[in-house]
Protein backbone atom coordinates (compact mmCIF):
# COMPACT_ATOMS: atom_id res chain seq x y z
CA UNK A 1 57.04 64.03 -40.94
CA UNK A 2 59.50 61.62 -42.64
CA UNK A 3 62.11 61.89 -45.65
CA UNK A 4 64.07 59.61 -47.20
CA UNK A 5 64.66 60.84 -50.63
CA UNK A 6 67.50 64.11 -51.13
CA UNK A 7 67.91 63.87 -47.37
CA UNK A 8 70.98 65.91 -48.51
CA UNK A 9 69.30 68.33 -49.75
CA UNK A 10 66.31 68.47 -47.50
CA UNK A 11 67.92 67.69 -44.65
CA UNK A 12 71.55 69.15 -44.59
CA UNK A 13 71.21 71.96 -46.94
CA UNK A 14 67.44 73.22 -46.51
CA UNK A 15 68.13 73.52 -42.17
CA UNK A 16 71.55 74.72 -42.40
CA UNK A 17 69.91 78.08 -44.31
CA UNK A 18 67.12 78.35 -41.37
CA UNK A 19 69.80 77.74 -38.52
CA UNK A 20 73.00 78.31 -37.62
CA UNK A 21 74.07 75.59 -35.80
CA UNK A 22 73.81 71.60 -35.71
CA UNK A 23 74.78 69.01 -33.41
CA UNK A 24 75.06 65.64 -34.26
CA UNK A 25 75.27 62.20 -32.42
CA UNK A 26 76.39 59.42 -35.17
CA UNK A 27 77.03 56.11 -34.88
CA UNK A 28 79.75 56.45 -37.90
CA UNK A 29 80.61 58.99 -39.80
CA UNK A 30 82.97 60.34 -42.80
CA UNK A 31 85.77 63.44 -42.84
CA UNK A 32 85.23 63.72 -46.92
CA UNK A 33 81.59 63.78 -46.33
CA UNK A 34 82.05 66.30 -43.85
CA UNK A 35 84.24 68.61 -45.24
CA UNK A 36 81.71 68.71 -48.70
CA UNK A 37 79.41 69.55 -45.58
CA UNK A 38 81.72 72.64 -44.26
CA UNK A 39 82.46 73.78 -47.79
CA UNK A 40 78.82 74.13 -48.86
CA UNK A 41 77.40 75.74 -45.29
CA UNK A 42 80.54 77.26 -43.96
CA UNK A 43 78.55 79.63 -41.84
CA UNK A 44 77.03 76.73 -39.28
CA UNK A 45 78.75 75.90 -36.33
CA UNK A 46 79.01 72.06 -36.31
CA UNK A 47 79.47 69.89 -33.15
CA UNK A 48 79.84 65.90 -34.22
CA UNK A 49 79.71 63.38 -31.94
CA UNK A 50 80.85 59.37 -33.44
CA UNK A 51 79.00 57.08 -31.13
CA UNK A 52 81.21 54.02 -32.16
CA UNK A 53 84.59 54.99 -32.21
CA UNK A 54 85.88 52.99 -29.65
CA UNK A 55 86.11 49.98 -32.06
CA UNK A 56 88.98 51.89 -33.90
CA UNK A 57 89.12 54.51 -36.69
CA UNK A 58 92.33 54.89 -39.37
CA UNK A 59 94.76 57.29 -39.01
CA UNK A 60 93.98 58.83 -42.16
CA UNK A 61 90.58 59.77 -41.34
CA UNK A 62 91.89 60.99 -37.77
CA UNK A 63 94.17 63.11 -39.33
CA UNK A 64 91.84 64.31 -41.71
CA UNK A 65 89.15 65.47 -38.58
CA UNK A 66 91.98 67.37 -36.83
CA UNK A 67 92.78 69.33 -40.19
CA UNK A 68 89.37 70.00 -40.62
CA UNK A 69 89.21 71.48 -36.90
CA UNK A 70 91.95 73.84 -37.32
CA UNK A 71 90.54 74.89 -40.42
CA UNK A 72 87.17 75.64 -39.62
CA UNK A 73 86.65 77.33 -36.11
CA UNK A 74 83.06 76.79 -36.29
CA UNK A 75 83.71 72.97 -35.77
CA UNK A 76 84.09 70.46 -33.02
CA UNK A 77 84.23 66.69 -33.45
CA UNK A 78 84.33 64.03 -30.77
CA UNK A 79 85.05 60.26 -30.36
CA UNK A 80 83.62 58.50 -27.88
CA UNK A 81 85.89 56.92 -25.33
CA UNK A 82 83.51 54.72 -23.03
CA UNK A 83 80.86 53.52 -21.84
CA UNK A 84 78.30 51.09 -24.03
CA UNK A 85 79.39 51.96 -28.24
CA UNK A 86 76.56 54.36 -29.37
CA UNK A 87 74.61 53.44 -32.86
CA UNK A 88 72.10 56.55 -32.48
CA UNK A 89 71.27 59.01 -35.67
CA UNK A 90 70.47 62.34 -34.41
CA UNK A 91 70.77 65.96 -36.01
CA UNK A 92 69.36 68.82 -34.38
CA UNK A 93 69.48 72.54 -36.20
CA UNK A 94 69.51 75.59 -33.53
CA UNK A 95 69.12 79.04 -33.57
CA UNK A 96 68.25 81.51 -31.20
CA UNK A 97 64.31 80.93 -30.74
CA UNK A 98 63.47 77.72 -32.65
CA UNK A 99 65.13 74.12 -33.65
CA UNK A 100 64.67 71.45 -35.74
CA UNK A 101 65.33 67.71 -34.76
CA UNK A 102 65.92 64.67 -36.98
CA UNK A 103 66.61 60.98 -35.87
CA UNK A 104 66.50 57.68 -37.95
CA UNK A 105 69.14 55.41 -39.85
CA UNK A 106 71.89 57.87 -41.40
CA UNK A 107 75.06 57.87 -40.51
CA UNK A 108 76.79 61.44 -40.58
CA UNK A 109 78.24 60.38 -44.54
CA UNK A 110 78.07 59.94 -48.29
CA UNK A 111 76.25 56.59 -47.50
CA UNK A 112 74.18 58.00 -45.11
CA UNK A 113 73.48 61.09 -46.96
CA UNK A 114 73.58 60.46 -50.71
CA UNK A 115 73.79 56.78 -51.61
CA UNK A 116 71.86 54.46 -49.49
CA UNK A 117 67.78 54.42 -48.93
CA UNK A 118 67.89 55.83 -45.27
CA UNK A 119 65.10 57.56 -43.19
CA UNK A 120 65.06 60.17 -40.47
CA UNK A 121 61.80 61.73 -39.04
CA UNK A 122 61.55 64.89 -37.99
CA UNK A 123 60.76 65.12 -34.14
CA UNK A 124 59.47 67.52 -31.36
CA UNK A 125 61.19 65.54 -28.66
CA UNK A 126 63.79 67.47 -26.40
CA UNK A 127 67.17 65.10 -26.73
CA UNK A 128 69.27 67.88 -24.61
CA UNK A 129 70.20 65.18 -22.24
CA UNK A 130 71.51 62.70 -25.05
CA UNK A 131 73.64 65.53 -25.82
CA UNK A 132 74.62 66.27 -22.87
CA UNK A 133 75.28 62.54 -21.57
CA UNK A 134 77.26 61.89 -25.19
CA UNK A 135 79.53 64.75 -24.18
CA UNK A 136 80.59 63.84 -20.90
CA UNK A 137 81.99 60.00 -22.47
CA UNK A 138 83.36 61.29 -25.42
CA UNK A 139 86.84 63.17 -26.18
CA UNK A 140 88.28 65.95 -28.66
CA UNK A 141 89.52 64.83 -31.80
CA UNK A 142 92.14 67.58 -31.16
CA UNK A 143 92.67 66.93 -26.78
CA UNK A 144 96.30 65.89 -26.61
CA UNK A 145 95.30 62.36 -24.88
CA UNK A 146 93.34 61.35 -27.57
CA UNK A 147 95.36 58.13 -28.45
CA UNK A 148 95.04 56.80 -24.62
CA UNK A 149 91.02 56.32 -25.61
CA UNK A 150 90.85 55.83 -29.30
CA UNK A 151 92.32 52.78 -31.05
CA UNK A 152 93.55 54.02 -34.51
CA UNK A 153 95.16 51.89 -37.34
CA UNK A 154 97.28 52.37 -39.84
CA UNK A 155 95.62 52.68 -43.70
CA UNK A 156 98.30 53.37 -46.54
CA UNK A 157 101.93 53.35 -46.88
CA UNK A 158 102.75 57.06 -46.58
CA UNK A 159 100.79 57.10 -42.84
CA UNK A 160 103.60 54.60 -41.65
CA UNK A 161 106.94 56.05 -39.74
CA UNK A 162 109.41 53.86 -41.15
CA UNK A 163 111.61 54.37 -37.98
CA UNK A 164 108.84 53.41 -35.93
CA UNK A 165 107.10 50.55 -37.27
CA UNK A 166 108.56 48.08 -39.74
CA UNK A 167 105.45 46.43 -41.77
CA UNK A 168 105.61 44.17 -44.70
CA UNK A 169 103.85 45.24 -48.12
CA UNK A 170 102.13 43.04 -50.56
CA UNK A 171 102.45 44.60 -54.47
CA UNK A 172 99.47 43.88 -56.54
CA UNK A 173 100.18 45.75 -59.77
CA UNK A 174 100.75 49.53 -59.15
CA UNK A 175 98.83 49.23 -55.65
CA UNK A 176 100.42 48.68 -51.82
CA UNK A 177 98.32 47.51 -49.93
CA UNK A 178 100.28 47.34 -46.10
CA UNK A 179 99.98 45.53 -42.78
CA UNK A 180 97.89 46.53 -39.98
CA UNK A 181 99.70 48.29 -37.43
CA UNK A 182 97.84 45.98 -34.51
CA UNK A 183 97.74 47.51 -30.83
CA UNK A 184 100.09 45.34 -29.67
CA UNK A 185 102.97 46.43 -32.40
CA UNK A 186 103.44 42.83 -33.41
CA UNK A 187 103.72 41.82 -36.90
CA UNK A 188 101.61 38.79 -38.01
CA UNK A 189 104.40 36.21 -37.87
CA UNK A 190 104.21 34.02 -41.26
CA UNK A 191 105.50 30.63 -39.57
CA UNK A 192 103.06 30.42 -36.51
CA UNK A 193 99.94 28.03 -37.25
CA UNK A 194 96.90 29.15 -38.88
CA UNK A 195 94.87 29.47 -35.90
CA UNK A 196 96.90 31.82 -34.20
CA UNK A 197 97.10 34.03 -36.93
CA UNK A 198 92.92 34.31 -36.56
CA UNK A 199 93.13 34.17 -33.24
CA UNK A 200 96.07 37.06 -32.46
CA UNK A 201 93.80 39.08 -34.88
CA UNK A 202 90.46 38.80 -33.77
CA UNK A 203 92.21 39.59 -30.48
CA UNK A 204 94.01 42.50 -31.15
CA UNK A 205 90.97 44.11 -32.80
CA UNK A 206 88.14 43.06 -29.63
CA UNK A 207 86.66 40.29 -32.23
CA UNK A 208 84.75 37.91 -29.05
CA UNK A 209 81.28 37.37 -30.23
CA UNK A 210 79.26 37.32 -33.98
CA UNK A 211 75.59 38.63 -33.12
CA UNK A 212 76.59 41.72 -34.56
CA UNK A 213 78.51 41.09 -37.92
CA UNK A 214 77.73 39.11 -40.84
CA UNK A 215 78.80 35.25 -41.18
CA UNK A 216 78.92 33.82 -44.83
CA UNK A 217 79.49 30.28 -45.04
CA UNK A 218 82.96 29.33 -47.05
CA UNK A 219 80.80 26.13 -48.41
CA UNK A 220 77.35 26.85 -49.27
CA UNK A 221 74.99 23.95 -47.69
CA UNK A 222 74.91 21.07 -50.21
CA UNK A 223 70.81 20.65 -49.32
CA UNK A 224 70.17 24.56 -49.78
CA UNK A 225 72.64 24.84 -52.87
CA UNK A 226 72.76 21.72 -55.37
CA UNK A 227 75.87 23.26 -57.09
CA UNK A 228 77.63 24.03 -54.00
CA UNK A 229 81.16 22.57 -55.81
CA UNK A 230 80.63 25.03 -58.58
CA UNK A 231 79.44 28.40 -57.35
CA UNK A 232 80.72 30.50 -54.27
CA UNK A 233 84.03 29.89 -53.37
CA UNK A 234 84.52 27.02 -55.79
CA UNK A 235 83.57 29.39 -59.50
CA UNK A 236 87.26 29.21 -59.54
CA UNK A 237 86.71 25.46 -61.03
CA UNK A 238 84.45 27.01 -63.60
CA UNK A 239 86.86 29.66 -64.47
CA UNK A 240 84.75 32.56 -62.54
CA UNK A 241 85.96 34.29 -60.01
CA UNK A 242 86.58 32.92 -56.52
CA UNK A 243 84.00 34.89 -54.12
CA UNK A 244 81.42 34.15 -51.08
CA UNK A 245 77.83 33.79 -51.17
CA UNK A 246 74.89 32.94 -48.87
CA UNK A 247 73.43 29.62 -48.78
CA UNK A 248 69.95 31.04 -49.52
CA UNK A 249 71.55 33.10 -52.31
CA UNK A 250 70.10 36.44 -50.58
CA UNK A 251 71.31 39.42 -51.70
CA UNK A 252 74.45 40.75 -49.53
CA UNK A 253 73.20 44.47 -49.87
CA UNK A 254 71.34 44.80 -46.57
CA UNK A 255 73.93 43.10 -44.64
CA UNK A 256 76.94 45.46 -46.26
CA UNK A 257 74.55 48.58 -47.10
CA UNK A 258 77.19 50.08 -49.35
CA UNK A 259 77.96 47.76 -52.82
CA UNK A 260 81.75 48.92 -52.30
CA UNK A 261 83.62 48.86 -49.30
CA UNK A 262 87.22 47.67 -47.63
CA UNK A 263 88.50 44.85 -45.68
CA UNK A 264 90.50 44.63 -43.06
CA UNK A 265 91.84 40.96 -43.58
CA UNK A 266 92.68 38.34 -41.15
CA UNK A 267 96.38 38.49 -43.12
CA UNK A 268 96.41 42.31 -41.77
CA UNK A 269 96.17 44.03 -45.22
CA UNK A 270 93.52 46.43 -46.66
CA UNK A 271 91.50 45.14 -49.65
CA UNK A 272 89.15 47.09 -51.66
CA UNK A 273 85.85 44.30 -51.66
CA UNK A 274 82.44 44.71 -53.75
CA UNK A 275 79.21 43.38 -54.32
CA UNK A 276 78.57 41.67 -57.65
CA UNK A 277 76.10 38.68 -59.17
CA UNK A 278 72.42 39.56 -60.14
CA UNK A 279 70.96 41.38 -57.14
CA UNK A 280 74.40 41.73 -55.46
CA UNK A 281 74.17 38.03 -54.16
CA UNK A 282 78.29 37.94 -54.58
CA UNK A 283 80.86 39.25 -52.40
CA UNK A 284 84.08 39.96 -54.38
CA UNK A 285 87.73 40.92 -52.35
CA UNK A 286 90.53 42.77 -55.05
CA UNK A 287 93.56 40.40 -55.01
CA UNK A 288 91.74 38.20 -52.85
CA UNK A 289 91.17 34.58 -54.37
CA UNK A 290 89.00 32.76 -51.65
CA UNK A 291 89.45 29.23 -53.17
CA UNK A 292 93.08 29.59 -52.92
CA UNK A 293 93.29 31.36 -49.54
CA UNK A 294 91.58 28.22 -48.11
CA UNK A 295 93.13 25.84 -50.52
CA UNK A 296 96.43 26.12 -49.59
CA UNK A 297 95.54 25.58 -46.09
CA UNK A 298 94.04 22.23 -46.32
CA UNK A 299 96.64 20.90 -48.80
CA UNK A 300 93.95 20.35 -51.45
CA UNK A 301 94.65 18.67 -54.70
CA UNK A 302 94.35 20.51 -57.53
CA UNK A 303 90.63 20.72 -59.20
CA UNK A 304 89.14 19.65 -55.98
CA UNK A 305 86.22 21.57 -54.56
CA UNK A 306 86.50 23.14 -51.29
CA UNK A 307 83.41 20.52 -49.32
CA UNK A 308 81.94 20.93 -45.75
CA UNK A 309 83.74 17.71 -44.61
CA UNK A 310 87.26 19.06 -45.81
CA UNK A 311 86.77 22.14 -43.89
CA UNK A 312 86.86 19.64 -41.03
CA UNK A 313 90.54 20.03 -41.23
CA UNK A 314 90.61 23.31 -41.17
CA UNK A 315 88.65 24.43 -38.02
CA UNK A 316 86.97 26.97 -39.60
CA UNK A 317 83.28 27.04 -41.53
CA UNK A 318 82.64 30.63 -42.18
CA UNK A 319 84.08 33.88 -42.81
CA UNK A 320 83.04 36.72 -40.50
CA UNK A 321 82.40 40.35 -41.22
CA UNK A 322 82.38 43.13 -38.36
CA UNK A 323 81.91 47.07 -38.93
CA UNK A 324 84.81 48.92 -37.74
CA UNK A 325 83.50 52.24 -39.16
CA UNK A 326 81.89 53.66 -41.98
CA UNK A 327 82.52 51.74 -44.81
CA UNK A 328 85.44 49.94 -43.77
CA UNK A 329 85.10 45.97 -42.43
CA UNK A 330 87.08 44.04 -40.39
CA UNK A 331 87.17 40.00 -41.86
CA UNK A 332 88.00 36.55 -40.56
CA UNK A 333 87.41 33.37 -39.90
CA UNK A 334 85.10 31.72 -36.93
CA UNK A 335 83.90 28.10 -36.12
CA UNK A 336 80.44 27.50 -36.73
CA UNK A 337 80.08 23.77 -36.24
């Protein structure tokens, strides 16, 4: 049997008054979303497993799993800390003499849960040893050498220890938005060349190959788009907004799932970034001006649209996209010549 409409409801809420405990193996997975979880089936035991945290979670939501730990006995969340980065969806309710077992596309989260079209079937197959193997590579939120396994980066302002780290902010009206706290404790120097600043960050974040993010062109292809020098990254000569779009003018939806999201910029800041245009064709980035960004760069006169063959100069055709965790993207630049 399937479901993939209510799966909060049908899934979550309908087991959890049949069972008493759940363990779950997911590939991301939200503290909010779990904590609505906690507060609405407080009786369940609940032992989470997040299959990809070894590319990094933020401080914030670290924080926010340990809290929820103390808090609630009945919990137990852990990060994985190696072996291959685990994408699996699996939620099996226990009680003494039966269980129920669900596997499919949702992540452990609001997304997963309550705002995307997701599926998970319910199965008879015994996934003990998934369990058990996910166990043995992963760690304790709460185990005291936590850090030594799990990258975690720095999200707002008040999470930074001024007499540790000394980051730069950018003001954009009432909002800070402030620099990534990279592994290495170096700050994104402002006078080294534009290609080390891409390359010290797709280093310091494990950025080596694309097959698993999403590329979007900065220039659309002239033969798939005719007004390549007017829409995308160059609506800022039309007096629209500066964003990115696909040559084929697909809709962005499947590759971002979720129509609003952050960014984890190549510049090391945190923008808030959305989905726009009819069908969600457009990706928008808050206080992000794309034409500009790149712009500047190439020394471009003013009123001149941003063309394949002055990207030469740049070294750079497309901007890359790469899940760090639920709902939260890292971005930068690659060469795709």
């Amino acid at each position: 049997m399937w479901f993939s409409d209510n799966l909060y409801q049908t899934i979550i809420l309908k087991n959890c008054d049949s069972y008493n405990k759940l363990k779950i193996i997911s590939g991301y997975a939200s503290p909010t979303f779990l904590e609505k979880v906690l507060n609405d089936v407080s009786n369940v035991f609940i032992e989470l497993y997040i299959g990809m945290a070894q590319e990094g979670i933020s401080y914030s939501s670290h924080k926010k799993y340990q809290e929820l730990c103390f808090k609630y006995k009945k919990l137990q969340v852990f990060y994985q800390k190696n072996g291959k980065p685990t994408h699996i969806k699996i939620y099996q309710f226990y009680g003494v003499f039966s269980s129920d077992t669900y596997i499919g596309s949702a992540n452990f989260s609001e997304n997963g849960f309550m705002n995307n079209n997701e599926l998970l079937i319910q199965s008879n197959e015994d996934f003990s040893i998934l369990f058990n193997h996910q166990f043995k590579r992963s760690i304790s939120c709460t185990d005291v050498d936590v850090e030594k396994y799990i990258k975690f980066y720095k999200e707002n302002l008040e999470d930074i220890n001024a007499s540790e780290y000394s980051p730069s902010e950018k003001h954009y009206g009432n909002e800070n938005i402030v620099e990534e706290y990279t592994k290495n404790n170096e700050e994104l120097d402002n006078n080294i060349s534009f290609n080390n600043k891409i390359t010290n960050f797709n280093k310091n974040f494990g950025i080596k190959v694309t097959s698993n993010g999403t590329t979007l062109p900065i220039v659309t292809d002239k033969n798939a788009n005719q007004l390549w020098n007017k829409t995308g990254i160059n609506s800022v000569l039309t007096n629209k907004k500066s964003h990115l779009i696909k040559s084929n003018m697909h809709s962005l939806k499947e590759e971002f799932q979720s129509e609003e999201f952050k960014v984890i910029a190549y510049d090391g800041y945190i923008y808030n970034a959305k989905l726009g245009g009819k069908f969600n064709r457009e990706l928008y980035i808050e206080n992000w001006n794309f034409y500009y960004e790149i712009a500047r760069i190439i020394k471009l006169d003013d009123g001149e649209p941003i063309s394949e063959k002055k990207l030469e100069y740049l070294g750079f055709t497309s901007f890359y996209f790469e899940k760090k965790e639920e709902n939260i993207y890292l971005m930068t630049l690659i060469k795709d010549f």
